[in-house]
C-alpha atoms as a PDB file:
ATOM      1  CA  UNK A   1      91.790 110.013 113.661  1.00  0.00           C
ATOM      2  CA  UNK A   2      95.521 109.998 114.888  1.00  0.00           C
ATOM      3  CA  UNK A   3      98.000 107.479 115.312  1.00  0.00           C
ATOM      4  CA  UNK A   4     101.773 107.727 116.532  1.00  0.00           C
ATOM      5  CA  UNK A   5     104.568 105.474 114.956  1.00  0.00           C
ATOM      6  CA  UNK A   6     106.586 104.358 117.502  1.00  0.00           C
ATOM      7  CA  UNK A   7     110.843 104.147 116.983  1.00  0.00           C
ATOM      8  CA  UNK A   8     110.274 100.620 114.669  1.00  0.00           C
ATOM      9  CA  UNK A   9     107.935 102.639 112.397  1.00  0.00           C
ATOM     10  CA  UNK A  10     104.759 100.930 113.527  1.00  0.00           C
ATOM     11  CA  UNK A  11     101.575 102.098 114.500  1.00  0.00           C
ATOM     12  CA  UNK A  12      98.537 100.782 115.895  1.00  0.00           C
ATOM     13  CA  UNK A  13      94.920 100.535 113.990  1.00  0.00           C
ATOM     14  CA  UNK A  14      92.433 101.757 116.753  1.00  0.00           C
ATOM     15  CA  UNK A  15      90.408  98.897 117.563  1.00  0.00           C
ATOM     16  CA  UNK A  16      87.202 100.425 116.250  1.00  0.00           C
ATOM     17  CA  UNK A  17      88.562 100.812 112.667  1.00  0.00           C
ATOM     18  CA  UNK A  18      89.558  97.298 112.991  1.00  0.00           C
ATOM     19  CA  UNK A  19      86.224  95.548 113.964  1.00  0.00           C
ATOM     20  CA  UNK A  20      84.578  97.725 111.024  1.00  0.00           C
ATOM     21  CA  UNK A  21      86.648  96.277 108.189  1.00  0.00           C
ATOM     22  CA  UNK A  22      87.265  92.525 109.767  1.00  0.00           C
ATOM     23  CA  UNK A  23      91.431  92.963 110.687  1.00  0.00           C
ATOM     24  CA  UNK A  24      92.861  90.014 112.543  1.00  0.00           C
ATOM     25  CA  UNK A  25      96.217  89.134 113.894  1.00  0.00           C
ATOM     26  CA  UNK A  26      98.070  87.600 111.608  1.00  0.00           C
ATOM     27  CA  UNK A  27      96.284  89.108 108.401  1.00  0.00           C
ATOM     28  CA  UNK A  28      98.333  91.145 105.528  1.00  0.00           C
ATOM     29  CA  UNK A  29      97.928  94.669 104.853  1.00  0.00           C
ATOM     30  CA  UNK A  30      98.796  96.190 101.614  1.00  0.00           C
ATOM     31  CA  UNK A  31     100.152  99.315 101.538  1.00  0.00           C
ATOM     32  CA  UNK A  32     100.317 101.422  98.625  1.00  0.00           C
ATOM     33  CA  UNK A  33     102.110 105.267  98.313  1.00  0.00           C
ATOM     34  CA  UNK A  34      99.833 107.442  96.536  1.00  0.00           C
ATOM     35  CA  UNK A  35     101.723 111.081  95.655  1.00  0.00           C
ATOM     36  CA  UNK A  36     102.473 112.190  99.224  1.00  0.00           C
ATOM     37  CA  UNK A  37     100.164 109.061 101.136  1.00  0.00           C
ATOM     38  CA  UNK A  38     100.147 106.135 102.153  1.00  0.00           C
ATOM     39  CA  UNK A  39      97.101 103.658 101.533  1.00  0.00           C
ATOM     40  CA  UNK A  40      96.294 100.709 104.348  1.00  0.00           C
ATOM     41  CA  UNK A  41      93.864  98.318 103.093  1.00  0.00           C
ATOM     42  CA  UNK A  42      93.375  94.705 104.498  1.00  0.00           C
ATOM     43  CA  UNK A  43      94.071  91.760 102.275  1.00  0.00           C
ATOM     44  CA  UNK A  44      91.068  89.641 101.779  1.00  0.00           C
ATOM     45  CA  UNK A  45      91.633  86.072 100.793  1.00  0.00           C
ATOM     46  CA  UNK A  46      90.357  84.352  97.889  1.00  0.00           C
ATOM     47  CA  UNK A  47      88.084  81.809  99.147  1.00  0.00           C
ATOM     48  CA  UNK A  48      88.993  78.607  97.725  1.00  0.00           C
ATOM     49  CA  UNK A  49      86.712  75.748  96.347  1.00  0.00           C
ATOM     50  CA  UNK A  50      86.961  71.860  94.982  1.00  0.00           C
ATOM     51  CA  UNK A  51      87.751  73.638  91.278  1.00  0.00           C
ATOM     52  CA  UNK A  52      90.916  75.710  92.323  1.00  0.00           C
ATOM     53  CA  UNK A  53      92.403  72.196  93.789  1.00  0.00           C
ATOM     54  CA  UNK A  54      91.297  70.264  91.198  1.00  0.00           C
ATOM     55  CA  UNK A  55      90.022  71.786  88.161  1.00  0.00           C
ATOM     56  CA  UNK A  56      86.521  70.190  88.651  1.00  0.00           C
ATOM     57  CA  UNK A  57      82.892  71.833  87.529  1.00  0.00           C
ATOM     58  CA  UNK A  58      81.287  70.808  90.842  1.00  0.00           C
ATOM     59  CA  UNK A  59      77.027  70.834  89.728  1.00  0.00           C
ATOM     60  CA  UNK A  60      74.124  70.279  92.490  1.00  0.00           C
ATOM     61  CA  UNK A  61      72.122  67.463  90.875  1.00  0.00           C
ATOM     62  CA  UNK A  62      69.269  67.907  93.518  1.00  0.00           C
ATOM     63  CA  UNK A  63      68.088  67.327  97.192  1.00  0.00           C
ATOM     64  CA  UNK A  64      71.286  64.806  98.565  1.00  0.00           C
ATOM     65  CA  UNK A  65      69.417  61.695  99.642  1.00  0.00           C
ATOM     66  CA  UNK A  66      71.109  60.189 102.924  1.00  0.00           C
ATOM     67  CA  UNK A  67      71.093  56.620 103.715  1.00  0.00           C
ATOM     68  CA  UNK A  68      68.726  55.008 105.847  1.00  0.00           C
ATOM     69  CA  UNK A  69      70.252  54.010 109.899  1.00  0.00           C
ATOM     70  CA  UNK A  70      70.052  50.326 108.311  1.00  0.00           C
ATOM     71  CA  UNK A  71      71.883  51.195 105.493  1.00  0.00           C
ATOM     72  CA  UNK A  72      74.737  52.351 107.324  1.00  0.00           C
ATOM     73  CA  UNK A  73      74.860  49.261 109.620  1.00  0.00           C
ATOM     74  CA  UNK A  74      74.724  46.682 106.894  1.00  0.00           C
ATOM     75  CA  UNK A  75      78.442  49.194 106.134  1.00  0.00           C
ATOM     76  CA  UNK A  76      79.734  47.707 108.886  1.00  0.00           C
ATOM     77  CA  UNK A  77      78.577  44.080 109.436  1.00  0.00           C
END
């Protein structure tokens, strides 16, 4: 597969490549020189959870039980 830099030194990711590994607008792309190449590889986020905000052990005690429709109206009389 080819690609042509244009005069700002970019070049486009064929669409196909894209789809396959999940690249967006907007997402980073790290680039690393190996000898005489150059690596592309998308950034992936670290997905982040109630612990990286707030140091919290978050633990599943069970089956959540959900109140009743009369529980939630007695809320708001």
């Amino acid at each position: 597969m080819e690609a042509r830099i244009d005069a700002k030194g970019r070049i486009v990711i064929p669409k196909s490549v894209r789809e396959k590994l999940q690249i967006r607008e907007g997402m980073l792309i790290l680039i690393e020189e190996k000898k005489d190449k150059i690596l592309l590889s998308p950034k992936r986020e670290k997905k982040r959870n109630v612990e990286d905000f707030f140091g919290l052990k978050v633990k599943r005690t069970g089956r959540p039980e959900w109140a009743t429709p009369k529980e939630i109206k007695s809320i708001w009389e």
